[in-house]
C-alpha atoms as a PDB file:
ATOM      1  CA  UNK A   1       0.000   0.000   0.000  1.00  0.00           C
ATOM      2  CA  UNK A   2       2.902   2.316   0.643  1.00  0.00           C
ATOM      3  CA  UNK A   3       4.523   1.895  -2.637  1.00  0.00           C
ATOM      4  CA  UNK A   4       1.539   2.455  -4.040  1.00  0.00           C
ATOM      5  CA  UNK A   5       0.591   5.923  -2.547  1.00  0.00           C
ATOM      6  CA  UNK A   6       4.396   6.328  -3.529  1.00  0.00           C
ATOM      7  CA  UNK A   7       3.879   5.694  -7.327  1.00  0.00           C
ATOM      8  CA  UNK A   8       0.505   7.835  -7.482  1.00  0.00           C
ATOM      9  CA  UNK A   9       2.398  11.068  -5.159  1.00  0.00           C
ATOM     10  CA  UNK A  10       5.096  10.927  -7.330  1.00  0.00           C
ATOM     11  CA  UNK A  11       3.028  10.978 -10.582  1.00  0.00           C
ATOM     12  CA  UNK A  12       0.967  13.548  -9.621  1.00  0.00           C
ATOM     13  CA  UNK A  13       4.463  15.724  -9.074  1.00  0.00           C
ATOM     14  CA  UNK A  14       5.756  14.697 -12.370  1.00  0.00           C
ATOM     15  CA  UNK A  15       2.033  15.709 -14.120  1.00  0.00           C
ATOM     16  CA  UNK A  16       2.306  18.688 -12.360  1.00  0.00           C
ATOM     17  CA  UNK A  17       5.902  19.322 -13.200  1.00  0.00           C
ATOM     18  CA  UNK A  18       6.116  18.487 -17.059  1.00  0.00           C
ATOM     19  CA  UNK A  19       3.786  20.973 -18.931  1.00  0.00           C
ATOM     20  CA  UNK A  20       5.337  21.064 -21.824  1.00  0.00           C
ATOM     21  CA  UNK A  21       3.469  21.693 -25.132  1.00  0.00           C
ATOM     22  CA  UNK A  22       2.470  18.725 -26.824  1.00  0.00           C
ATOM     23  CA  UNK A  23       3.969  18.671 -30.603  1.00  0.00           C
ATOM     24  CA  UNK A  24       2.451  17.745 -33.121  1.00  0.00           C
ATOM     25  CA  UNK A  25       3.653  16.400 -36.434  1.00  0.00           C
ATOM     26  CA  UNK A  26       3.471  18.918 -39.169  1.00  0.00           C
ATOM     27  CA  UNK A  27       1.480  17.417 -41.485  1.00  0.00           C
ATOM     28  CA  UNK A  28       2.828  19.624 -44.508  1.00  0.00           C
ATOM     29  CA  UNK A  29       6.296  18.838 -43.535  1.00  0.00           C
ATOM     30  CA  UNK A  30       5.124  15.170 -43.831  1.00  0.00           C
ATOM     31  CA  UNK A  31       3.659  15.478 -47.405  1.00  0.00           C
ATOM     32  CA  UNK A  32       6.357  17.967 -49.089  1.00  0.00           C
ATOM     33  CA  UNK A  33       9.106  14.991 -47.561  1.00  0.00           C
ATOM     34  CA  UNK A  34       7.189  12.043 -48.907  1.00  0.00           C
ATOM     35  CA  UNK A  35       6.549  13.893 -52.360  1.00  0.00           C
ATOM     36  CA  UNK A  36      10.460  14.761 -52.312  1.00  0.00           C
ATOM     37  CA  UNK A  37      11.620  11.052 -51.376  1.00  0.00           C
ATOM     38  CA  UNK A  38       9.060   9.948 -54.351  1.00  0.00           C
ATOM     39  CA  UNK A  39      10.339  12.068 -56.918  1.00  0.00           C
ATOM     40  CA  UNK A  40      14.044  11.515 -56.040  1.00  0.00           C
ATOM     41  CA  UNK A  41      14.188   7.522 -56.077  1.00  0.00           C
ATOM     42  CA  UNK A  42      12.503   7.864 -59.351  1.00  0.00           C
ATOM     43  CA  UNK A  43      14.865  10.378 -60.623  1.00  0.00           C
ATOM     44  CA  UNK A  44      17.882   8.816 -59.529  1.00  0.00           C
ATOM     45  CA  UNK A  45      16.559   4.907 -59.791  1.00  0.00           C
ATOM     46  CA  UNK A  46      15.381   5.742 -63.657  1.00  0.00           C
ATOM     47  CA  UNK A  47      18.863   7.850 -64.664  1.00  0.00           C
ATOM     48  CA  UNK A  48      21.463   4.594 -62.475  1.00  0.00           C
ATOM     49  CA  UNK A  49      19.600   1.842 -64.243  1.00  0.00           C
ATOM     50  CA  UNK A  50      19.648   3.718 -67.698  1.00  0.00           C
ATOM     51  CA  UNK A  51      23.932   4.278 -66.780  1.00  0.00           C
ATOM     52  CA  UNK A  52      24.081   1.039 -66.045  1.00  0.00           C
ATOM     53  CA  UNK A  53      22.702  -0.787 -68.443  1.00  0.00           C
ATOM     54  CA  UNK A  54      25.137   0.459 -71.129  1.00  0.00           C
ATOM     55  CA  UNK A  55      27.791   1.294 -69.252  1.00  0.00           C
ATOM     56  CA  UNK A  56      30.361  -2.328 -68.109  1.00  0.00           C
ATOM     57  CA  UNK A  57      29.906  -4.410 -64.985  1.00  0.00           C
ATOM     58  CA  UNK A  58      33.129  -2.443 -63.801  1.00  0.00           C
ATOM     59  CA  UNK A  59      31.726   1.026 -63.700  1.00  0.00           C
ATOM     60  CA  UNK A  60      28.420  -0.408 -62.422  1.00  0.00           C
ATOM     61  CA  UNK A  61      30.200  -2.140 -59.182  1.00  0.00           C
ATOM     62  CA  UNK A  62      32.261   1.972 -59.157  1.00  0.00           C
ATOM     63  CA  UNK A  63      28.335   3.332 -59.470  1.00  0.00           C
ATOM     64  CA  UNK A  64      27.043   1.702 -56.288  1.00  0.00           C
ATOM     65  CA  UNK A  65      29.591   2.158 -54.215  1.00  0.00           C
ATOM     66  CA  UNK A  66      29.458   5.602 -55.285  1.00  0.00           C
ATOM     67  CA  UNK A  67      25.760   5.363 -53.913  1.00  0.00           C
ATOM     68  CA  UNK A  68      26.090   3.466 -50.545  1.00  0.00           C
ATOM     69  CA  UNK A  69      28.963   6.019 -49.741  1.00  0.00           C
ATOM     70  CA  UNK A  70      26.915   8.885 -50.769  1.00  0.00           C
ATOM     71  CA  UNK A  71      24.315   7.986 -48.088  1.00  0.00           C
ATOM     72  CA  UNK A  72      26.770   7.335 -45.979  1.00  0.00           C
ATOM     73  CA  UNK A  73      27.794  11.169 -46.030  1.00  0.00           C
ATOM     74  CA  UNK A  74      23.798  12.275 -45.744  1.00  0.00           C
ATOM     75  CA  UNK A  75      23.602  10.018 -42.871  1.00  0.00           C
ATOM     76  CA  UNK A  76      26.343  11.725 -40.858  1.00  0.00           C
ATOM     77  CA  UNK A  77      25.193  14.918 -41.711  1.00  0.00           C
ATOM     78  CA  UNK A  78      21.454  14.287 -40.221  1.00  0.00           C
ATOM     79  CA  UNK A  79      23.341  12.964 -37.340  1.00  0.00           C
ATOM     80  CA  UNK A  80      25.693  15.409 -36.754  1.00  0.00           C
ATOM     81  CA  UNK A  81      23.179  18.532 -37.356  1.00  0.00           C
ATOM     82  CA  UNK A  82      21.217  16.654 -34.003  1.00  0.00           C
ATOM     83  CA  UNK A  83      24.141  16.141 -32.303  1.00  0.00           C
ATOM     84  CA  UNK A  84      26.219  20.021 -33.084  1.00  0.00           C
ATOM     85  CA  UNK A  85      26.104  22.842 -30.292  1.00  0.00           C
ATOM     86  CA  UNK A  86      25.349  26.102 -31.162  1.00  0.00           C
ATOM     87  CA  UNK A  87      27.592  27.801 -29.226  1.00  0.00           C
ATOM     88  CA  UNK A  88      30.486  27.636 -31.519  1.00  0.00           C
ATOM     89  CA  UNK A  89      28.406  29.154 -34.594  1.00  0.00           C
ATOM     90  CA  UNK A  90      26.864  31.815 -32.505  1.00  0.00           C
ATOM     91  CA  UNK A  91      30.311  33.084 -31.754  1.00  0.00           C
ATOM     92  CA  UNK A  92      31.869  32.403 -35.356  1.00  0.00           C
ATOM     93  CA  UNK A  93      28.404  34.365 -36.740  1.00  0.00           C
ATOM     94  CA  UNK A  94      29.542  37.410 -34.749  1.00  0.00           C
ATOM     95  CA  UNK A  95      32.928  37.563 -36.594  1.00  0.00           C
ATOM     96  CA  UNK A  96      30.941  37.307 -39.820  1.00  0.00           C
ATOM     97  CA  UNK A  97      32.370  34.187 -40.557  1.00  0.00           C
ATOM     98  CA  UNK A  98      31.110  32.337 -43.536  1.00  0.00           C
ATOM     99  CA  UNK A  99      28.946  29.279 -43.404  1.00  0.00           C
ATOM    100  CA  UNK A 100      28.425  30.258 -39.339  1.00  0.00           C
ATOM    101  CA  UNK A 101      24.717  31.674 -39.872  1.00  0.00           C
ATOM    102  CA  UNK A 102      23.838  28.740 -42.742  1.00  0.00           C
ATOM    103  CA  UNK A 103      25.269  26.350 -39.662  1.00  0.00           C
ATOM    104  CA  UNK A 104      22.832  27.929 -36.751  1.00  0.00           C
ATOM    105  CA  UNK A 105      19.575  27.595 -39.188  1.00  0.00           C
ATOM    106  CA  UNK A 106      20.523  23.922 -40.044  1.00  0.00           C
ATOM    107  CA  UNK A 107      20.718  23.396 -36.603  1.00  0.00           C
ATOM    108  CA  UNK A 108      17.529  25.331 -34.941  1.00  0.00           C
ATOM    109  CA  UNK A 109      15.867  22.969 -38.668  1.00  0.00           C
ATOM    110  CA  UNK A 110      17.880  19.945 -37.045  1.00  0.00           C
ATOM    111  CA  UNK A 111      14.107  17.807 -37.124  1.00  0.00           C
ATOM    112  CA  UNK A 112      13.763  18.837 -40.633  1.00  0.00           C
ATOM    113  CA  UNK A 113      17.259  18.282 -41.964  1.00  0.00           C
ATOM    114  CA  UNK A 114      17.951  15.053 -39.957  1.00  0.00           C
ATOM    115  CA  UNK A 115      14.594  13.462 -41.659  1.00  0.00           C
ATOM    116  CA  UNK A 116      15.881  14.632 -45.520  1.00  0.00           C
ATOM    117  CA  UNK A 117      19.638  13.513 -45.149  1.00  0.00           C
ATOM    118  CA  UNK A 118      18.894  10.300 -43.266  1.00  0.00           C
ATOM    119  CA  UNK A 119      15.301   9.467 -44.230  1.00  0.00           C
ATOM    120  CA  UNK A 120      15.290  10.737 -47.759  1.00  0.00           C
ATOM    121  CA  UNK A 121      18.333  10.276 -49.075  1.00  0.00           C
ATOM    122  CA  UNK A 122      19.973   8.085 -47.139  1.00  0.00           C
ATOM    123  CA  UNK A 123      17.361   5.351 -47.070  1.00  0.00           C
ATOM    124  CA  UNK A 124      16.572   6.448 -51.266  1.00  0.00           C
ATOM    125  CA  UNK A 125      20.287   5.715 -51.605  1.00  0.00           C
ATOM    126  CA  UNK A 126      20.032   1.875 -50.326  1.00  0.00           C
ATOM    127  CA  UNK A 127      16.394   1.338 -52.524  1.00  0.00           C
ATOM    128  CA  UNK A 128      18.750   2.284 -55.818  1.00  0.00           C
ATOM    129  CA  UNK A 129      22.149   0.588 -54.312  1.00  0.00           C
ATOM    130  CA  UNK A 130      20.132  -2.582 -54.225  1.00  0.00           C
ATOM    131  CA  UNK A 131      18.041  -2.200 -57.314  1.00  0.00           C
ATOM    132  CA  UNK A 132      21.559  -1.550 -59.177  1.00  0.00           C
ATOM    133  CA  UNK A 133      22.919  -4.662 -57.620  1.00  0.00           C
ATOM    134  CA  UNK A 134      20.944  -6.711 -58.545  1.00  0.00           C
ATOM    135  CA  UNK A 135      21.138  -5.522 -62.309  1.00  0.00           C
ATOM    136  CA  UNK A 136      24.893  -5.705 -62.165  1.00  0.00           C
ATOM    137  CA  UNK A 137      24.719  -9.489 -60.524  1.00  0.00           C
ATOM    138  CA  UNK A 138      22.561 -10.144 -63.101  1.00  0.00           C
ATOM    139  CA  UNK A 139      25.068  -9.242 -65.717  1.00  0.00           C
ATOM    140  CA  UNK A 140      27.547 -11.172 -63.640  1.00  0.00           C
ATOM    141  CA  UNK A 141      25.658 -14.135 -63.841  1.00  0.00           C
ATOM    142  CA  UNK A 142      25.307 -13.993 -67.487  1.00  0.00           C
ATOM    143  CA  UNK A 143      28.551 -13.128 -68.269  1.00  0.00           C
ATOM    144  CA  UNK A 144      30.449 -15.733 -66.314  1.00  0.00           C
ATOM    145  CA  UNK A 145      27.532 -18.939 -66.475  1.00  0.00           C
ATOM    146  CA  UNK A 146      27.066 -18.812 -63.001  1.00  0.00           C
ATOM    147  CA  UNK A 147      23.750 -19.291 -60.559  1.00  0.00           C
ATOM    148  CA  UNK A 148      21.802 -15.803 -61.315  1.00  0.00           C
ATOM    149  CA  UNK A 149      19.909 -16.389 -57.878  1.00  0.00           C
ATOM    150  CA  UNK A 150      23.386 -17.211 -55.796  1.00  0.00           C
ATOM    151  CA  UNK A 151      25.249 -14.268 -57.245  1.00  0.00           C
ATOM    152  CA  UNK A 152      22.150 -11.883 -56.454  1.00  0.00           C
ATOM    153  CA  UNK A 153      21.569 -13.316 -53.294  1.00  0.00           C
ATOM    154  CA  UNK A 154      25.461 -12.301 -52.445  1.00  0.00           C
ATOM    155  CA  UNK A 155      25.538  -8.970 -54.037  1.00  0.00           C
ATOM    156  CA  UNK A 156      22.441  -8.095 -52.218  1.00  0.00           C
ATOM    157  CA  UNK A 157      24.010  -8.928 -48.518  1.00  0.00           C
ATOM    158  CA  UNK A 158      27.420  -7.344 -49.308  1.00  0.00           C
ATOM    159  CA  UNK A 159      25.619  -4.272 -50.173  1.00  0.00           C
ATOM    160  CA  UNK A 160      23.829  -4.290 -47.335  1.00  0.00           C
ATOM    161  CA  UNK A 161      26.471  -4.897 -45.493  1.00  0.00           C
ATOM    162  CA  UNK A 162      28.243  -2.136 -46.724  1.00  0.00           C
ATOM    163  CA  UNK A 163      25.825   0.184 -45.912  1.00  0.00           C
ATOM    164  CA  UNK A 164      25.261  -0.672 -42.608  1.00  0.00           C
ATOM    165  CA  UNK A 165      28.789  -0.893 -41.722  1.00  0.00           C
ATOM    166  CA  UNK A 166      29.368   2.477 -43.575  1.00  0.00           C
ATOM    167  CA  UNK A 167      26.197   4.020 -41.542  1.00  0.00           C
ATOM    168  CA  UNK A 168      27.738   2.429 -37.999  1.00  0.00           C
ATOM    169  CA  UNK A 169      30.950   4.144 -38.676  1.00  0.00           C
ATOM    170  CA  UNK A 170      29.330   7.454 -39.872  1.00  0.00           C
ATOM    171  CA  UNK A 171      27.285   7.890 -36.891  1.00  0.00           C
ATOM    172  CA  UNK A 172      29.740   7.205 -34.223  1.00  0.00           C
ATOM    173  CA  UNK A 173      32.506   9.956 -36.100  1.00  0.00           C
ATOM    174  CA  UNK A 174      29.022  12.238 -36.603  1.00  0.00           C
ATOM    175  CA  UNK A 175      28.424  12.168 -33.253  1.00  0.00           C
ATOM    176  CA  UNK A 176      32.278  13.270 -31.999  1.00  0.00           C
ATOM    177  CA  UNK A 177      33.060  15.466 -34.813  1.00  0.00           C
ATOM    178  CA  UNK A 178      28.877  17.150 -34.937  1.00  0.00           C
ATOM    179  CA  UNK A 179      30.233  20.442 -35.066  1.00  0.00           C
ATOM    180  CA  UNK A 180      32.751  20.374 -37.608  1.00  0.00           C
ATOM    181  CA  UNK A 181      30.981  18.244 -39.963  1.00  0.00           C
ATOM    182  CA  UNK A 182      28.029  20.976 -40.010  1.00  0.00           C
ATOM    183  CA  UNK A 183      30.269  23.622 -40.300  1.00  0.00           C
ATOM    184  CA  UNK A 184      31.706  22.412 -43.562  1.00  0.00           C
ATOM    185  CA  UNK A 185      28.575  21.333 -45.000  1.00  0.00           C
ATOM    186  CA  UNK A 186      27.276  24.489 -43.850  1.00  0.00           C
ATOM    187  CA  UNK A 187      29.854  26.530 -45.772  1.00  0.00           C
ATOM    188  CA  UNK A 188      29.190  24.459 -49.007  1.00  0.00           C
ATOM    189  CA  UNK A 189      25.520  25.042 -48.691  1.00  0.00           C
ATOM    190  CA  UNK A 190      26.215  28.851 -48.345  1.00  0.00           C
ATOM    191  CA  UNK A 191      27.753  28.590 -51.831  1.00  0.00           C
ATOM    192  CA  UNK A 192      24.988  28.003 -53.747  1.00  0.00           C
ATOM    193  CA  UNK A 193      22.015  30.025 -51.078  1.00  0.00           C
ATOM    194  CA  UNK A 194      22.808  33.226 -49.515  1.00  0.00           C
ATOM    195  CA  UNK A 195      23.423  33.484 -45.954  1.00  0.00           C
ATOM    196  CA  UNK A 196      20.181  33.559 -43.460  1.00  0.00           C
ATOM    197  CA  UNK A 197      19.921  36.840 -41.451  1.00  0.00           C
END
């Protein structure tokens, strides 16, 4: 009975305490990010399986690895932008440095950036890494007489396997180096959009 007067006391406090306002999801946000992940694995699914098709088996194998470490790279970045302080880039945005005020906005948009490096294209980069595969083990098969299933069946878990091992490493080094890695993607983005005020 005492425990239990215990666990109601102490829920009551931490009712009482936590009044935080409930988010919820932005439904827009939602939409424009499904729309942008449809449109971009068609894009990029269409224009790799066009390349590879009449390009060799060589540059195909060069094309998805290309891929898997290209999501890779989105992957820490969607990390790192939850993970980076904004400390740093409040005092390198005094000194007017460059890349500093693209840094704080990608931060304070962490939600919305993490979701379109690692959710967009991150997870549109392993559809097309696979789909590519198993085109190129396809070819492999045919080429050399052996088991078409076997030789997809292989391609498919190294490529997974790559990209899972690649996305292990990323996030780990993403989460120690957060501030860095924003900065520099930060100063690329700034490049090609003006600076936010």
């Amino acid at each position: 009975m005492k425990i239990k007067s215990f666990n109601e006391k102490y829920e009551k406090k931490v009712k009482k305490v936590d009044k935080r306002p409930k988010r919820f999801a932005n439904y827009k946000w939602v939409t424009t990010i499904m729309l942008c992940a449809f449109l971009i694995s068609l894009l990029f699914s269409s224009l790799t399986e066009v390349m590879v098709s009449y390009l060799s088996i060589f540059i195909g194998i060069i094309i998805v690895f290309l891929i898997i470490i290209i999501g890779v790279i989105f992957d820490m970045i969607g990390v790192a932008t939850t993970a980076a302080s904004l400390r740093p880039f409040n005092s390198m945005a005094s000194k007017k440095v460059r890349g500093s005020k693209t840094a704080i906005f990608l931060i304070h948009n962490a939600e919305k950036v993490s979701a379109f490096c690692n959710d967009v294209i991150g997870d549109v980069c392993g559809v097309i890494s696979g789909s590519v595969g198993i085109l190129i083990s396809s070819a492999v098969a045919q080429k050399f007489n052996l088991n078409n299933g076997v030789v997809t069946l292989f391609s498919t878990a190294l490529i997974a396997s790559l990209t899972i091992g690649g996305k292990a490493m990323g996030k780990s080094y993403a989460i120690n180096k957060s501030d860095v890695i924003v900065f520099r993607f930060a100063k690329i983005v700034s490049f090609f959009k003006r600076e936010v005020k």
